[in-house]
PDB file of N, CA and C in Angstrom:
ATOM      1  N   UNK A   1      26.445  -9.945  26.200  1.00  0.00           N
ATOM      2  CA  UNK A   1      27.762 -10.391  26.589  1.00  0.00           C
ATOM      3  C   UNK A   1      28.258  -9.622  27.816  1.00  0.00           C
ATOM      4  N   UNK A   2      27.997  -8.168  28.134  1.00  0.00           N
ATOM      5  CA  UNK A   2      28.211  -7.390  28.690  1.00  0.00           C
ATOM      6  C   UNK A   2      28.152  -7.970  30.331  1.00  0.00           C
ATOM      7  N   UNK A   3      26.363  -8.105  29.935  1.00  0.00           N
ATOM      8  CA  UNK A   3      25.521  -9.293  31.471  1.00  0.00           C
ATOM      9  C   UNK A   3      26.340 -10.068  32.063  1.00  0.00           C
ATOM     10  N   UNK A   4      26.815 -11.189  30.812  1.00  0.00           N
ATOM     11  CA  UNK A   4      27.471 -12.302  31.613  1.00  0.00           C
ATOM     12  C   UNK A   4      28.809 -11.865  32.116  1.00  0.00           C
ATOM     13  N   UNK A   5      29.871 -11.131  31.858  1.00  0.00           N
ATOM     14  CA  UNK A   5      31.141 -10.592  31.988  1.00  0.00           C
ATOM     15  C   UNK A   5      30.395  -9.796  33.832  1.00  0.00           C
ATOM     16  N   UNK A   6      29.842  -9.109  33.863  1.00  0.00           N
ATOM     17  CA  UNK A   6      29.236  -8.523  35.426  1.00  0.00           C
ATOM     18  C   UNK A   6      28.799  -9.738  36.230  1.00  0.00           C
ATOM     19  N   UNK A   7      28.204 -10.708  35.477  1.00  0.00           N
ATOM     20  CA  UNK A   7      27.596 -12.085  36.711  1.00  0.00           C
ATOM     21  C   UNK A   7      28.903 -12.668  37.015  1.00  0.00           C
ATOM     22  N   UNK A   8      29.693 -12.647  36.147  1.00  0.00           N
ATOM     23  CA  UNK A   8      30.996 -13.889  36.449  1.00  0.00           C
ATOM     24  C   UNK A   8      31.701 -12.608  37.082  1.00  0.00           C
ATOM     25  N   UNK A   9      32.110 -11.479  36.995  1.00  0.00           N
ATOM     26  CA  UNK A   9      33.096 -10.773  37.910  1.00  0.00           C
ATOM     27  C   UNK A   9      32.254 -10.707  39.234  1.00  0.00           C
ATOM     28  N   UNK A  10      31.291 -10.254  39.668  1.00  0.00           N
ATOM     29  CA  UNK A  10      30.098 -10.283  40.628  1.00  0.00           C
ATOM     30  C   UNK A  10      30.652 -11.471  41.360  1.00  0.00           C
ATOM     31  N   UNK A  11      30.294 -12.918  41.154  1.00  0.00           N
ATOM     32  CA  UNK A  11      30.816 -14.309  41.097  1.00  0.00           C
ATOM     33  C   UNK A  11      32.170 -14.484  41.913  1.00  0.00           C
ATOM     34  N   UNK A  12      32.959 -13.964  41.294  1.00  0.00           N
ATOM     35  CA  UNK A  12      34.056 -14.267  41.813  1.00  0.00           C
ATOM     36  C   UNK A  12      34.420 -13.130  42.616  1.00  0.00           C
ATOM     37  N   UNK A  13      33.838 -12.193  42.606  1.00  0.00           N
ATOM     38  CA  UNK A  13      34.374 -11.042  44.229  1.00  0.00           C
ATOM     39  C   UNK A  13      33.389 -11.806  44.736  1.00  0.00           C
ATOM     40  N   UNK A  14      32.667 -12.057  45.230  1.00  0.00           N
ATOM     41  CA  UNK A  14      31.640 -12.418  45.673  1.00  0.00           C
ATOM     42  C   UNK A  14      32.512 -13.407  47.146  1.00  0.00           C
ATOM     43  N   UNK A  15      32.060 -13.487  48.632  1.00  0.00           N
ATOM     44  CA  UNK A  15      32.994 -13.756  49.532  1.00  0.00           C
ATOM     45  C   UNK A  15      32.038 -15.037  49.978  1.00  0.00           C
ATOM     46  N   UNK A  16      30.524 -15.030  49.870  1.00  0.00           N
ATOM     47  CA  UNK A  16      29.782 -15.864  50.504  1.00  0.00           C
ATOM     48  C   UNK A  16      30.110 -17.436  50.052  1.00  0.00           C
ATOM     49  N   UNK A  17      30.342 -17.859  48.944  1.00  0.00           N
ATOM     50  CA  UNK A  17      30.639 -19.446  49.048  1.00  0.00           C
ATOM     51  C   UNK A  17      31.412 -19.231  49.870  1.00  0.00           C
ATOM     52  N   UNK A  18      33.074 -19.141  49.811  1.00  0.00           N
ATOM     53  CA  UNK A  18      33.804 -19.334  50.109  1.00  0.00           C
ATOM     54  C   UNK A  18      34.088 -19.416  52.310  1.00  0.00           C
ATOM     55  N   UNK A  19      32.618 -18.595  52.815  1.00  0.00           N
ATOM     56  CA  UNK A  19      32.585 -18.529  54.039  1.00  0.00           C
ATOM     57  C   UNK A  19      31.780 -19.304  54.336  1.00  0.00           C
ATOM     58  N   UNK A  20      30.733 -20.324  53.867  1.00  0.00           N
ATOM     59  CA  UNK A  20      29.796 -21.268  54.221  1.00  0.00           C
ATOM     60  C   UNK A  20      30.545 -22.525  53.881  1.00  0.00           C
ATOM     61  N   UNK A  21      31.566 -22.555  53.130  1.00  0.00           N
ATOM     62  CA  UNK A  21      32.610 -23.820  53.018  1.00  0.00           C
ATOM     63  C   UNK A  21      33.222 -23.745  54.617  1.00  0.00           C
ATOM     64  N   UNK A  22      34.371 -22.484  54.866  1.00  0.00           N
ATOM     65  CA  UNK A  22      34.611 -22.121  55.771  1.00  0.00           C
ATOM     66  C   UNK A  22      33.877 -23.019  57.431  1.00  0.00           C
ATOM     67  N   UNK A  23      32.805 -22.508  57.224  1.00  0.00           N
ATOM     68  CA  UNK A  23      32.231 -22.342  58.076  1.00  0.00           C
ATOM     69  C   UNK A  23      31.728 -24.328  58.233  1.00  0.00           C
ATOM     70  N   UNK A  24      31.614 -24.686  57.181  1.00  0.00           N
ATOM     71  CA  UNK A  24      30.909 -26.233  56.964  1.00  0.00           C
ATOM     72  C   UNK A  24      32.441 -26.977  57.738  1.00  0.00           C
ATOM     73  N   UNK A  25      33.681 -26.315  57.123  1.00  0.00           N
ATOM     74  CA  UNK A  25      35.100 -27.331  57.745  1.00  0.00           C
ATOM     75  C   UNK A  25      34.832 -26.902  59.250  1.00  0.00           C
ATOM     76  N   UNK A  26      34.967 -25.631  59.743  1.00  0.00           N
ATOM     77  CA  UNK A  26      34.565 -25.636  60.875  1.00  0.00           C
ATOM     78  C   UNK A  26      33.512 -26.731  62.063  1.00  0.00           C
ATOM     79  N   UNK A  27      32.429 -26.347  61.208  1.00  0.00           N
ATOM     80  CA  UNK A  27      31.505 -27.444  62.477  1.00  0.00           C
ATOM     81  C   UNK A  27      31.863 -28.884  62.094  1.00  0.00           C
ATOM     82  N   UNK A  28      32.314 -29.649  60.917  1.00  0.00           N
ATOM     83  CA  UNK A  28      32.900 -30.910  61.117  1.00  0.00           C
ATOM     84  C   UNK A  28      33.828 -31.144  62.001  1.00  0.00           C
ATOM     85  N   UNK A  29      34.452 -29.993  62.320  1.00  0.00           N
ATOM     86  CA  UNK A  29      35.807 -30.314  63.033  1.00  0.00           C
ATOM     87  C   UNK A  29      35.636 -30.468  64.517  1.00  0.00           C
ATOM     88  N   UNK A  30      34.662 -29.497  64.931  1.00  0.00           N
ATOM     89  CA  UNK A  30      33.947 -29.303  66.263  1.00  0.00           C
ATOM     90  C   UNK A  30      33.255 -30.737  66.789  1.00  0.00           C
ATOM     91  N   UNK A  31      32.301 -30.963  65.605  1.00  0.00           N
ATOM     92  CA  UNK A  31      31.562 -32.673  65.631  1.00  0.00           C
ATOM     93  C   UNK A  31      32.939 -33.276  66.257  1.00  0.00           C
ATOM     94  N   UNK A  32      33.884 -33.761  64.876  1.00  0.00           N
ATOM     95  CA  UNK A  32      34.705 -34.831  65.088  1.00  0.00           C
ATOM     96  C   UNK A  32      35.440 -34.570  66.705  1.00  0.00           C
ATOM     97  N   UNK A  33      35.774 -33.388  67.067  1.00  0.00           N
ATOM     98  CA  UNK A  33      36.408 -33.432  68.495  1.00  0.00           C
ATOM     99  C   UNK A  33      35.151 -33.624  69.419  1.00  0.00           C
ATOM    100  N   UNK A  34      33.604 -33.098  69.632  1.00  0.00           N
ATOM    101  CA  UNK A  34      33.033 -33.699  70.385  1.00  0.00           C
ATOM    102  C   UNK A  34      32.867 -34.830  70.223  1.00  0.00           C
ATOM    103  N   UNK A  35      32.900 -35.696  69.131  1.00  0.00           N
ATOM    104  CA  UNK A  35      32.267 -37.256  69.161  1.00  0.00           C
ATOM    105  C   UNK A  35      33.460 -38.242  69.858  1.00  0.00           C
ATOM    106  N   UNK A  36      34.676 -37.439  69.608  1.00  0.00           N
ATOM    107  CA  UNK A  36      36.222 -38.192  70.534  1.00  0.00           C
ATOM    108  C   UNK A  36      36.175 -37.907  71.902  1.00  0.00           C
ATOM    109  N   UNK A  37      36.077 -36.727  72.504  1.00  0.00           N
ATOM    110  CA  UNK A  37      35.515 -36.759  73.712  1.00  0.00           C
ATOM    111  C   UNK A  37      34.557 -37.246  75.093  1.00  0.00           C
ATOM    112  N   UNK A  38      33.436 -36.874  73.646  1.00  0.00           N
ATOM    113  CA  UNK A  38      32.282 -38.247  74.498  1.00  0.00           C
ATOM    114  C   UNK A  38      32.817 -39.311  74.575  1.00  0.00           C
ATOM    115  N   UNK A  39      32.893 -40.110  73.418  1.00  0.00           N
ATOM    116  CA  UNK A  39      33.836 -41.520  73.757  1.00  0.00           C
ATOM    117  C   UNK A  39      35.085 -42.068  74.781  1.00  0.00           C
ATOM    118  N   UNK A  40      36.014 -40.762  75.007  1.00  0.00           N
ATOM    119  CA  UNK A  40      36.556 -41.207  76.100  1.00  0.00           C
ATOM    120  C   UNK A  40      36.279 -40.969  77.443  1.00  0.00           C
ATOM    121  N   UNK A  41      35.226 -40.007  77.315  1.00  0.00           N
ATOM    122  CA  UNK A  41      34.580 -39.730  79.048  1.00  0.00           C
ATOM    123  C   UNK A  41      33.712 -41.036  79.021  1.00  0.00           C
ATOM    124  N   UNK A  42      33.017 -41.638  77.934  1.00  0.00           N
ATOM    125  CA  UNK A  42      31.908 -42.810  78.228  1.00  0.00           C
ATOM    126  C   UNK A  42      32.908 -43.727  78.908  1.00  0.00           C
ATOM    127  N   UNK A  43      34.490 -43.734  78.103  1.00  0.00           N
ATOM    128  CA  UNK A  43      35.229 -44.823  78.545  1.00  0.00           C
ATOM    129  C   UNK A  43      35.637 -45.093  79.862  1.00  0.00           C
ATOM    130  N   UNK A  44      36.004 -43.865  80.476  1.00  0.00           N
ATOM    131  CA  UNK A  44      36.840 -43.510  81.703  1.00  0.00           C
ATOM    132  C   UNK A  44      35.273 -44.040  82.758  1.00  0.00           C
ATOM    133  N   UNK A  45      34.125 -43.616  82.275  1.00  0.00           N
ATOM    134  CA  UNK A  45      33.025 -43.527  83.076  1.00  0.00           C
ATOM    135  C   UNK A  45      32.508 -45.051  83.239  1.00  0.00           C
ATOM    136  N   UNK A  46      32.776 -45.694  82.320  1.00  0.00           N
ATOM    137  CA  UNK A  46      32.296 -47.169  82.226  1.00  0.00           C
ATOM    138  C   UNK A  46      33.620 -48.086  83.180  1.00  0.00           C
ATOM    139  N   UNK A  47      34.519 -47.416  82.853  1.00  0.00           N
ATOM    140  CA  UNK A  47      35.784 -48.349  83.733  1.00  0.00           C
ATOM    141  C   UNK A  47      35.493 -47.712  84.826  1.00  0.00           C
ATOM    142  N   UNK A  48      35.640 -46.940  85.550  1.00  0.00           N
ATOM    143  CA  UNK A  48      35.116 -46.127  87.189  1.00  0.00           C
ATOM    144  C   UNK A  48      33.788 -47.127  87.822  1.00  0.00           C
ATOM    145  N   UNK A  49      32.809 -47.140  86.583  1.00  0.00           N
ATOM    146  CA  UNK A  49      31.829 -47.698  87.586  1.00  0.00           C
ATOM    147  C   UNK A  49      31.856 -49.232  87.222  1.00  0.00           C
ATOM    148  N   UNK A  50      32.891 -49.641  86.571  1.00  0.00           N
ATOM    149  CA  UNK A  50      33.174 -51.775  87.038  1.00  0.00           C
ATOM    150  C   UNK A  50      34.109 -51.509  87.984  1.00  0.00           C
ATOM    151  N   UNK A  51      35.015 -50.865  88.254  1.00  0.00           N
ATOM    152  CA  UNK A  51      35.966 -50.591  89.519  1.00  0.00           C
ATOM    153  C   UNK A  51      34.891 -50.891  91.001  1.00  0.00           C
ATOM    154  N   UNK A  52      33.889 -49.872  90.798  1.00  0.00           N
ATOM    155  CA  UNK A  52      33.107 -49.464  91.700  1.00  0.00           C
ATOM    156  C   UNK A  52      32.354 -50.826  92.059  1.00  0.00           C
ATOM    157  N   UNK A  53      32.039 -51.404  90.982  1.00  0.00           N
ATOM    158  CA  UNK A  53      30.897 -52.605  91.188  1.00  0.00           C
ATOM    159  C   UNK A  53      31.643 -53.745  91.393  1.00  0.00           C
ATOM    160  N   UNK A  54      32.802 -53.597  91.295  1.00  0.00           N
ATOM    161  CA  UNK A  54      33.874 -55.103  91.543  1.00  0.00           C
ATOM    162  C   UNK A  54      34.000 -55.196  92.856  1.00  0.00           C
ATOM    163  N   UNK A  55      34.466 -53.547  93.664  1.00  0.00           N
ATOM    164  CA  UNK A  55      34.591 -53.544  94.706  1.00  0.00           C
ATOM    165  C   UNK A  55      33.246 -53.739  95.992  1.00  0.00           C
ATOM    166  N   UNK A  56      32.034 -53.767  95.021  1.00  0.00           N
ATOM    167  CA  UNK A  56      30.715 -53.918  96.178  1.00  0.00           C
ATOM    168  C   UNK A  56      31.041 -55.546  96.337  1.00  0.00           C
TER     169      UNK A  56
END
């Protein structure tokens, strides 16, 4: 009984889940703002060059 009372206190001081969650919201968040970005530079970049090709 002793064992399990040290694995579960161990467990819960324990910091590592709680920084690979951390860390998982992090790079989704990074994704979701690069994948909005690309999309509006593709946008701006696709309207620039029909501007460009309207005017040849």
């Amino acid at each position: 009984m002793k064992s399990l009372a040290k694995k579960m206190h161990r467990f819960l001081v324990s910091e590592d889940g709680p920084t690979a969650v951390e860390y998982a919201v992090m790079l989704a968040l990074i994704v979701i703002v690069c994948l909005t970005a690309i999309s509006a530079i593709g946008t701006n970049a696709s309207s620039t060059f029909q501007g460009v090709a309207d005017q040849l």
